[in-house]
N, C-alpha and C. Protein backbone atom coordinates (compact mmCIF):
# COMPACT_ATOMS: atom_id res chain seq x y z
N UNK A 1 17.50 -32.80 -4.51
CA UNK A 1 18.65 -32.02 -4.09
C UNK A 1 19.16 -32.48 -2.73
N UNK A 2 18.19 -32.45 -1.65
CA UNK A 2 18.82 -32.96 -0.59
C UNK A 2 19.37 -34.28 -0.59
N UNK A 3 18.64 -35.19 -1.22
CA UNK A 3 19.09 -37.10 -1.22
C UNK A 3 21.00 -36.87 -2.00
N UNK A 4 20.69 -36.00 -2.60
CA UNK A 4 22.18 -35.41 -3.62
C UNK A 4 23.03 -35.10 -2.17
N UNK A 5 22.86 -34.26 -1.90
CA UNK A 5 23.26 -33.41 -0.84
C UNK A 5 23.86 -34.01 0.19
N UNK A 6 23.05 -35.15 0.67
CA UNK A 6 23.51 -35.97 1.99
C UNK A 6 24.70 -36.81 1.40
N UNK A 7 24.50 -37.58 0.06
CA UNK A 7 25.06 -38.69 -0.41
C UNK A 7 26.46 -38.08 -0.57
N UNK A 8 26.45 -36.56 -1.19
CA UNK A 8 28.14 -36.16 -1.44
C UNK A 8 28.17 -35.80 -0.26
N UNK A 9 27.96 -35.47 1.35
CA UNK A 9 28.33 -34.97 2.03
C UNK A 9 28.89 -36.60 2.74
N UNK A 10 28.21 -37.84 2.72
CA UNK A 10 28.59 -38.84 3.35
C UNK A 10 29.99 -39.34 2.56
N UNK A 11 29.95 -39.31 1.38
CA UNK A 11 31.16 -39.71 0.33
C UNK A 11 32.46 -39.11 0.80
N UNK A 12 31.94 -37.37 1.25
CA UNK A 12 33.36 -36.59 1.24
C UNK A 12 33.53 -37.19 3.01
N UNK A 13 32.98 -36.86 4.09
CA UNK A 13 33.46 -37.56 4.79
C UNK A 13 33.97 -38.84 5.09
N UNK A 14 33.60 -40.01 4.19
CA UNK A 14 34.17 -41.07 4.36
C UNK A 14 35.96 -41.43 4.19
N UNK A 15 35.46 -40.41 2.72
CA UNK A 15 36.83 -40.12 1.78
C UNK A 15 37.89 -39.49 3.38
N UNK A 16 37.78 -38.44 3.88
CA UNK A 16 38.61 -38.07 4.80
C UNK A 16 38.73 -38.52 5.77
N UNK A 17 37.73 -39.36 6.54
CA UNK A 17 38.17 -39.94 7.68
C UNK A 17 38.87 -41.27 7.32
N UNK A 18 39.58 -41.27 9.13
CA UNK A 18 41.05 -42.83 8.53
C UNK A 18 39.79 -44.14 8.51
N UNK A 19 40.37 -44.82 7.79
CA UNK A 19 39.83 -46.25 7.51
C UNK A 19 40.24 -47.38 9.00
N UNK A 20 41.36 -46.91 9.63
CA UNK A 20 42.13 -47.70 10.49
C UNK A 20 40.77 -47.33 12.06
N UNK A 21 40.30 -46.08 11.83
CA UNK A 21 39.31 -45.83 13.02
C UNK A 21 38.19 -46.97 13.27
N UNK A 22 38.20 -47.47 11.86
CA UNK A 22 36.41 -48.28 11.57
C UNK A 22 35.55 -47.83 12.31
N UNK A 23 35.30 -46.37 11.86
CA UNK A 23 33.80 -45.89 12.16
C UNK A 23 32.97 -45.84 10.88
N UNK A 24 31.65 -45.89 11.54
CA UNK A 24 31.07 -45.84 10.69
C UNK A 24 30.17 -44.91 10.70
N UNK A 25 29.56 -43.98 10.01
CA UNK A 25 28.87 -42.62 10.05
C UNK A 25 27.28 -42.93 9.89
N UNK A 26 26.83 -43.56 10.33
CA UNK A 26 25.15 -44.31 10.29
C UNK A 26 24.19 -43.32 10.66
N UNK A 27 24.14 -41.86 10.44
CA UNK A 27 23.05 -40.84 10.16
C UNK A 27 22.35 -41.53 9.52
N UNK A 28 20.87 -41.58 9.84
CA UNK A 28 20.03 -41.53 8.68
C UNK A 28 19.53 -40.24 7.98
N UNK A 29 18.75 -40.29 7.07
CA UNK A 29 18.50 -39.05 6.22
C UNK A 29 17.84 -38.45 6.99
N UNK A 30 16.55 -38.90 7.80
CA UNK A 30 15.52 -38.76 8.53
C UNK A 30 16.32 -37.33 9.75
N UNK A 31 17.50 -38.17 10.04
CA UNK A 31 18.32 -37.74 11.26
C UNK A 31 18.64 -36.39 10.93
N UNK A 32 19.03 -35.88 9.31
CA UNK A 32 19.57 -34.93 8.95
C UNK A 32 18.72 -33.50 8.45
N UNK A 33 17.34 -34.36 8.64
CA UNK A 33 15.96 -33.26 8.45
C UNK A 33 16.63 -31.56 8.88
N UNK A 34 16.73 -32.00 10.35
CA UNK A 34 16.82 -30.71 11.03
C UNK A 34 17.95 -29.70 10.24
N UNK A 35 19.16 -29.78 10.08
CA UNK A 35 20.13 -29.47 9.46
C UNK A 35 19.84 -29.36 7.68
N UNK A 36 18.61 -29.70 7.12
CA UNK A 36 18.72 -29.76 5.83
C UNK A 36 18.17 -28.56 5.89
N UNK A 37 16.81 -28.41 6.88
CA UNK A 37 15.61 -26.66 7.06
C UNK A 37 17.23 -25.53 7.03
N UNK A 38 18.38 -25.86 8.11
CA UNK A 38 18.87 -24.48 8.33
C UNK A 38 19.58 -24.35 6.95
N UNK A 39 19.98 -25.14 6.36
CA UNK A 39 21.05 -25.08 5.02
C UNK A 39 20.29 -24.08 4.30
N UNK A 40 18.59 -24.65 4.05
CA UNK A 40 17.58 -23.76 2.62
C UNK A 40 17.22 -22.42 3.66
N UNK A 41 17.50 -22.39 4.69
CA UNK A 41 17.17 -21.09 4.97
C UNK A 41 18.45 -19.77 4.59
N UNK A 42 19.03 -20.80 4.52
CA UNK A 42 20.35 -20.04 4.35
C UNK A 42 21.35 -19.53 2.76
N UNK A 43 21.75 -18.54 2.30
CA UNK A 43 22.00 -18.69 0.80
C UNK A 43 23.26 -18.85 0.65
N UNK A 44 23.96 -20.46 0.56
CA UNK A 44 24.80 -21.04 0.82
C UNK A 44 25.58 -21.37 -0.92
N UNK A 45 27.02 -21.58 -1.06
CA UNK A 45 27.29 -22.32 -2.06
C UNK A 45 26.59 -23.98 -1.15
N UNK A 46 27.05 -24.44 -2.89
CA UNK A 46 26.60 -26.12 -2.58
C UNK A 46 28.28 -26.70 -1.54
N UNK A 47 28.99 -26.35 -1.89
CA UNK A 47 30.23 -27.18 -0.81
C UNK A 47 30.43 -26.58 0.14
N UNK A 48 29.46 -25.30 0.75
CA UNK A 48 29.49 -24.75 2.07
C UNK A 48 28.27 -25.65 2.72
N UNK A 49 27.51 -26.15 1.99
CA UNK A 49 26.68 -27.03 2.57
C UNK A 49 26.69 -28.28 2.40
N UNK A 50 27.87 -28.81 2.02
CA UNK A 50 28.63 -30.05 2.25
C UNK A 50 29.11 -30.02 3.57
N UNK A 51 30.26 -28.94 3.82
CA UNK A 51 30.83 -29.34 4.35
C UNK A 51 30.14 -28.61 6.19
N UNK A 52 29.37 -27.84 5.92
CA UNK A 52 28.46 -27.58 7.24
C UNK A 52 27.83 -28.98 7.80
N UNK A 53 27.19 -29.46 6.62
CA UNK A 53 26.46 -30.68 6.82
C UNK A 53 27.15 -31.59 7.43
N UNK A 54 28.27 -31.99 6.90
CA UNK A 54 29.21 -32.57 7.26
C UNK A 54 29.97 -32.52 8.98
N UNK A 55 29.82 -31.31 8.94
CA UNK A 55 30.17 -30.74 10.76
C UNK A 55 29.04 -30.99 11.44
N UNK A 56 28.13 -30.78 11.29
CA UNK A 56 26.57 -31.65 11.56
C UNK A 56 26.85 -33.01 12.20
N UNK A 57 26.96 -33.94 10.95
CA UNK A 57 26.94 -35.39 11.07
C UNK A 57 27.61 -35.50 11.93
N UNK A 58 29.15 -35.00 11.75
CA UNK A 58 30.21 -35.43 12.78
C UNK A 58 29.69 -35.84 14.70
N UNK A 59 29.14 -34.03 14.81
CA UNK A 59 28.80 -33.68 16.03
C UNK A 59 27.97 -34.71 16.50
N UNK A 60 27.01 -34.85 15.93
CA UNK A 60 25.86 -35.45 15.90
C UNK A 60 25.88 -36.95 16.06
N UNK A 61 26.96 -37.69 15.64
CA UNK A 61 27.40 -39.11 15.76
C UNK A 61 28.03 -39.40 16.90
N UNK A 62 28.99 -37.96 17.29
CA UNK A 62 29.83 -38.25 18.23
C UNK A 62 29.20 -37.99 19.50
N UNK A 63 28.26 -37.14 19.47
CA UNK A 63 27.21 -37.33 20.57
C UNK A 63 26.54 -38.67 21.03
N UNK A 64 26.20 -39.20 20.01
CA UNK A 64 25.33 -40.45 20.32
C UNK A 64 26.27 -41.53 20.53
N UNK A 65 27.77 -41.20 20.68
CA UNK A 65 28.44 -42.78 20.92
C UNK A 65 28.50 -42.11 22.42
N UNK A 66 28.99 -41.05 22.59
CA UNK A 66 29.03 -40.92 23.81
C UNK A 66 27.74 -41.07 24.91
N UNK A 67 26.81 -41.14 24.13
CA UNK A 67 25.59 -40.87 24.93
C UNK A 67 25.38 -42.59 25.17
N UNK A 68 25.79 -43.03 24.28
CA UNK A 68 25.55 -44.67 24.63
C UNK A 68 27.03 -45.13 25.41
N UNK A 69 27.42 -44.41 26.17
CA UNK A 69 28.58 -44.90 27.27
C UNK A 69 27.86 -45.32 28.28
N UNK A 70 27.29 -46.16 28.98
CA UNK A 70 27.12 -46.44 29.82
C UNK A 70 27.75 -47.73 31.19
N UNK A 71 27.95 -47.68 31.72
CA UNK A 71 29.29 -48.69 32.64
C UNK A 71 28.50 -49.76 32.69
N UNK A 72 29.75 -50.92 31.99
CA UNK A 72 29.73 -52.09 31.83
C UNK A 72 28.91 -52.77 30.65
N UNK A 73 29.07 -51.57 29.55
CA UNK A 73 28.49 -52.08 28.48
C UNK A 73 29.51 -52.39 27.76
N UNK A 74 29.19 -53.92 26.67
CA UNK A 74 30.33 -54.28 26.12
C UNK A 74 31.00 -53.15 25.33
N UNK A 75 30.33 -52.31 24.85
CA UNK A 75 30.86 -51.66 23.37
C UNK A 75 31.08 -49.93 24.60
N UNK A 76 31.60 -50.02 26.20
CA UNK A 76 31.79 -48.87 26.52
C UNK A 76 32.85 -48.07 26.10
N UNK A 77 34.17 -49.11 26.02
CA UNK A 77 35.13 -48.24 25.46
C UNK A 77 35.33 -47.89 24.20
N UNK A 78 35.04 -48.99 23.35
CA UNK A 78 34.75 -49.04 21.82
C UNK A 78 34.07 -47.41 21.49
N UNK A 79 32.59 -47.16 22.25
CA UNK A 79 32.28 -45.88 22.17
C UNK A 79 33.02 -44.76 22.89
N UNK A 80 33.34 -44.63 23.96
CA UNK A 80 34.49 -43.91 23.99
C UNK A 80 35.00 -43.05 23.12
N UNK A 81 35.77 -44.24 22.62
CA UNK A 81 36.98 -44.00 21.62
C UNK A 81 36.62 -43.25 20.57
N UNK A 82 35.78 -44.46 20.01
CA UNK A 82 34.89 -43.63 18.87
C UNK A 82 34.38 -41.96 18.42
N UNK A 83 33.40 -41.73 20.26
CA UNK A 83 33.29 -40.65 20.15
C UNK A 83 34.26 -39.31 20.19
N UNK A 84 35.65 -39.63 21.01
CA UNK A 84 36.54 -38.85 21.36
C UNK A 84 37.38 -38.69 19.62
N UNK A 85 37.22 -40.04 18.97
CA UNK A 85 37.66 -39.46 17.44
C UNK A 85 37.03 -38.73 16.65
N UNK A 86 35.70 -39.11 16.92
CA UNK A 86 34.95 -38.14 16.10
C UNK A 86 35.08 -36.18 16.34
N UNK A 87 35.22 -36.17 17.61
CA UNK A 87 35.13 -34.98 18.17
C UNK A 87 36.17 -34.27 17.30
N UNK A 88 37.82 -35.01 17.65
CA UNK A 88 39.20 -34.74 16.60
C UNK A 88 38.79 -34.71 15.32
N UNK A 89 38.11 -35.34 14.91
CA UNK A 89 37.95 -35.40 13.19
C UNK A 89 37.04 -33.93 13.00
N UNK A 90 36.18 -34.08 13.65
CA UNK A 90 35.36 -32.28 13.91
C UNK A 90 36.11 -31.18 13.72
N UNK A 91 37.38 -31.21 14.59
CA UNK A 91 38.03 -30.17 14.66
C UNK A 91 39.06 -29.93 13.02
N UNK A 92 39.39 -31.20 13.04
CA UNK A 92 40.14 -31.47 11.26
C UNK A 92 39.22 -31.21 10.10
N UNK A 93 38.47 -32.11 9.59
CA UNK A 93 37.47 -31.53 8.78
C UNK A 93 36.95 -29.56 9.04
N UNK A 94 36.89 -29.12 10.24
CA UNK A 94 36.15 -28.28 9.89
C UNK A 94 37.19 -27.20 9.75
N UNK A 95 38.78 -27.57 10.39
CA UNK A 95 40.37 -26.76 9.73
C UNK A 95 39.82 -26.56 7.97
N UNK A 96 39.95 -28.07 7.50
CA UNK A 96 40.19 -27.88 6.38
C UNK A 96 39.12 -27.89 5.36
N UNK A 97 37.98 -27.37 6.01
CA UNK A 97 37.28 -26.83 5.24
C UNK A 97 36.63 -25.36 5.50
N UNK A 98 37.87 -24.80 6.42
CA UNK A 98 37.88 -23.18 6.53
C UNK A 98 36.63 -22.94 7.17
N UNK A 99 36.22 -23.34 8.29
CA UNK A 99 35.42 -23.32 8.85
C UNK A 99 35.68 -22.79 10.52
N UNK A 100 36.93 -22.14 10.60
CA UNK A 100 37.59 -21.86 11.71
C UNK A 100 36.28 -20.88 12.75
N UNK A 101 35.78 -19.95 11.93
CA UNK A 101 35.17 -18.84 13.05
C UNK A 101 33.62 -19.71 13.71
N UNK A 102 33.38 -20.94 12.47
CA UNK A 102 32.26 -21.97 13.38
C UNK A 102 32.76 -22.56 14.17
N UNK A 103 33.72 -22.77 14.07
CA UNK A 103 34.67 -23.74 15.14
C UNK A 103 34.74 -22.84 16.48
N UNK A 104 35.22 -21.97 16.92
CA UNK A 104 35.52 -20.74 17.72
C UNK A 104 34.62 -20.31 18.37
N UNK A 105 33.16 -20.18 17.43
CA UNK A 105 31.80 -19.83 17.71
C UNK A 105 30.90 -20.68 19.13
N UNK A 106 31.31 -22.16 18.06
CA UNK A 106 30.69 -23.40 18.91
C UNK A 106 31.17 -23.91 19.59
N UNK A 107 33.19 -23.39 20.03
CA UNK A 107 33.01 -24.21 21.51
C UNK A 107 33.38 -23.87 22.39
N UNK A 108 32.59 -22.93 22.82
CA UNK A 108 32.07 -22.74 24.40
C UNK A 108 30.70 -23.71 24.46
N UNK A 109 30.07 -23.88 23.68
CA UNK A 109 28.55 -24.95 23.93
C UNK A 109 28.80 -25.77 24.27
N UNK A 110 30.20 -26.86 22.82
CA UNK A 110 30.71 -28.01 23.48
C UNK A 110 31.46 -27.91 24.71
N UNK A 111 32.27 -27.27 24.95
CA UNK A 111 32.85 -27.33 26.12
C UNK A 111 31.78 -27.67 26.98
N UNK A 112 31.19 -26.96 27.42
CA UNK A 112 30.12 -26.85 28.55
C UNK A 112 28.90 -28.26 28.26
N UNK A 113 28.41 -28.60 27.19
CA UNK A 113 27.95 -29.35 27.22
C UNK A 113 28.69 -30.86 27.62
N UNK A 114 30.02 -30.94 27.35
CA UNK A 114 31.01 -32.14 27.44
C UNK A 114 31.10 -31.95 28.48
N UNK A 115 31.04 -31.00 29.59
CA UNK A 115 31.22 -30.83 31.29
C UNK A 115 30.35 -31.36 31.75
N UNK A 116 28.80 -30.81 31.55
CA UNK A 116 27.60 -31.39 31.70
C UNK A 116 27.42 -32.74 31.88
N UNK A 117 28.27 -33.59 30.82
CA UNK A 117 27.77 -34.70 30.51
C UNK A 117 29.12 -35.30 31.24
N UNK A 118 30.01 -35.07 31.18
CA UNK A 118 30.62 -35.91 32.68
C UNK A 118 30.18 -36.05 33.90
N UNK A 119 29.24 -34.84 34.26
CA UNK A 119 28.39 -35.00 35.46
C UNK A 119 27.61 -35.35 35.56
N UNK A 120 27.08 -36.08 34.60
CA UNK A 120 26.04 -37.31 34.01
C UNK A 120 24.09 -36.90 33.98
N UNK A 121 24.81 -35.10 33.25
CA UNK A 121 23.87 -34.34 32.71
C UNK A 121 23.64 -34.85 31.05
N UNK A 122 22.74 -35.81 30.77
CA UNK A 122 22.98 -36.25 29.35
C UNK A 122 22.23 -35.07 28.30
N UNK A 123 21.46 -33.96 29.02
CA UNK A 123 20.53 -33.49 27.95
C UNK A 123 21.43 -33.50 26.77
N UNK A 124 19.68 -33.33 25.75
CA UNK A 124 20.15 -33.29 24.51
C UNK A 124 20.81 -32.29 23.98
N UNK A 125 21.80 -32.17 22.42
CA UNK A 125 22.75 -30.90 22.08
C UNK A 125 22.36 -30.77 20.87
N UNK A 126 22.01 -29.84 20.68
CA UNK A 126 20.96 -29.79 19.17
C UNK A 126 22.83 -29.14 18.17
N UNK A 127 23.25 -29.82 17.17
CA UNK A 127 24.21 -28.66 16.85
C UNK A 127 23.74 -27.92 15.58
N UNK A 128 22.60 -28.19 15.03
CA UNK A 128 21.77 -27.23 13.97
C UNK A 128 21.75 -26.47 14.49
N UNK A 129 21.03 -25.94 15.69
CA UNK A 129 20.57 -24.77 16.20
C UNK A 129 21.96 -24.16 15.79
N UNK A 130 22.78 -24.31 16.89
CA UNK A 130 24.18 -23.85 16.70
C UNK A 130 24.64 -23.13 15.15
N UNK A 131 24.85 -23.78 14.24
CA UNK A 131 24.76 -23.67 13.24
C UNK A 131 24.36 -22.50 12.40
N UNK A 132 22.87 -22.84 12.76
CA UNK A 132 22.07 -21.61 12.31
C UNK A 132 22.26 -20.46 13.07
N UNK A 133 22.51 -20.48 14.35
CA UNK A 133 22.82 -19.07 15.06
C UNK A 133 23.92 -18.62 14.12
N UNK A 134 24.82 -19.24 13.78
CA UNK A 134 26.25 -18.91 13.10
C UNK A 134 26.07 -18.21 11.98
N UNK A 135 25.12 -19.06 11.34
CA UNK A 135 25.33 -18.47 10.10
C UNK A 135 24.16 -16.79 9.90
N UNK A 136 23.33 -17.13 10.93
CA UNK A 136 22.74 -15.85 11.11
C UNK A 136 23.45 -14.59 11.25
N UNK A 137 24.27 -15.29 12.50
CA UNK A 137 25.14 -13.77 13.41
C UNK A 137 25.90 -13.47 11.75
N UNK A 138 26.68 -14.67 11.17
CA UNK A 138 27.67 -13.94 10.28
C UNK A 138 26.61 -13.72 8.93
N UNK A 139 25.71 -13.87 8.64
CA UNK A 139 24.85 -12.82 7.64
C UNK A 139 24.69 -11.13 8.39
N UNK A 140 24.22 -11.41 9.53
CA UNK A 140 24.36 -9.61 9.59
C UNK A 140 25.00 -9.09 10.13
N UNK A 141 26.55 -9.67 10.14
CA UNK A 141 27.99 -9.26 10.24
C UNK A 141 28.37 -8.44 9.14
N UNK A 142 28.17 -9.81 7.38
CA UNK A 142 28.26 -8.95 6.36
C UNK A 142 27.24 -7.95 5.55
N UNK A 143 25.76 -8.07 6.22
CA UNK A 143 25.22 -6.87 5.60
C UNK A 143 25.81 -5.81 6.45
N UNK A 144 26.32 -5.81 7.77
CA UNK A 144 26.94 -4.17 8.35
C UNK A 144 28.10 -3.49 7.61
N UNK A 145 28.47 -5.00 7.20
CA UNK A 145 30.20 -4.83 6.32
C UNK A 145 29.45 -3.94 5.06
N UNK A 146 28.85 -4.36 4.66
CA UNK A 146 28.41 -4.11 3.17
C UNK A 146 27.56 -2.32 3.19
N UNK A 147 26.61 -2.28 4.11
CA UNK A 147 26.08 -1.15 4.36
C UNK A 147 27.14 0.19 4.34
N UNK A 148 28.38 -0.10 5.54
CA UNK A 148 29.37 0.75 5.81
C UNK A 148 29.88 1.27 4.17
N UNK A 149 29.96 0.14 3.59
CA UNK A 149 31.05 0.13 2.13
C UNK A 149 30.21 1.30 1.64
């Protein structure tokens, strides 16, 4: 299920991101461990955990180009760029896959973590955790919804 899981989640992102960017999304499976635990903890359709997963990878890639910026490396702006598209594609993918209140949720973290890291605070940004807080808070959002009913 998961080897399933990753493979349509890499397909549908490829499918949506531009071809003209030439990025390339080089998660390994290994990489996606963390994010696979919060999905089964969670009682998800299968294309809510596409496309979570998917907001995952994004974050998660675009972290590590940025994290490999370092001055006077050949590939500094190349990553840059890279990462600053990925971030945009984050925000697109996760529009259009109605993912607005994760979006809303998570960035005050990014914000603050992208501040951090201009001040050449690199810690690490877990965005599973994130994630899973989300989908926690909004599980016992709708059991209150549901209780009230």
């Amino acid at each position: 299920m998961n080897r399933q899981l990753i493979e349509d989640t890499f397909r549908q992102l490829q499918t949506e991101m531009s071809g003209v960017a030439g990025i390339q999304l080089d998660l390994s499976p290994a990489e996606c461990e963390q994010m696979l635990a919060v999905l089964e903890r969670h009682d998800l359709e299968y294309d809510r955990k596409i496309h979570l997963l998917g907001i995952y990878i994004i974050l998660t890639v675009a972290a590590q180009r940025h994290m490999e910026c370092v001055p006077h490396h050949h590939r500094l702006t190349r990553n840059i760029l890279d990462g600053d598209y990925l971030y945009s594609f984050y925000l697109q993918f996760a529009v259009q896959c109605r993912e607005l209140d994760l979006v809303a949720y998570m960035a005050p973290t990014l914000k603050k973590m992208q501040i951090r890291r201009s001040n050449g605070d690199f810690a690490a940004y877990d965005p599973a955790a994130g994630i899973d807080e989300f989908l926690l808070q909004e599980s016992r959002q709708r059991s209150r919804t549901s209780k009230a009913i």
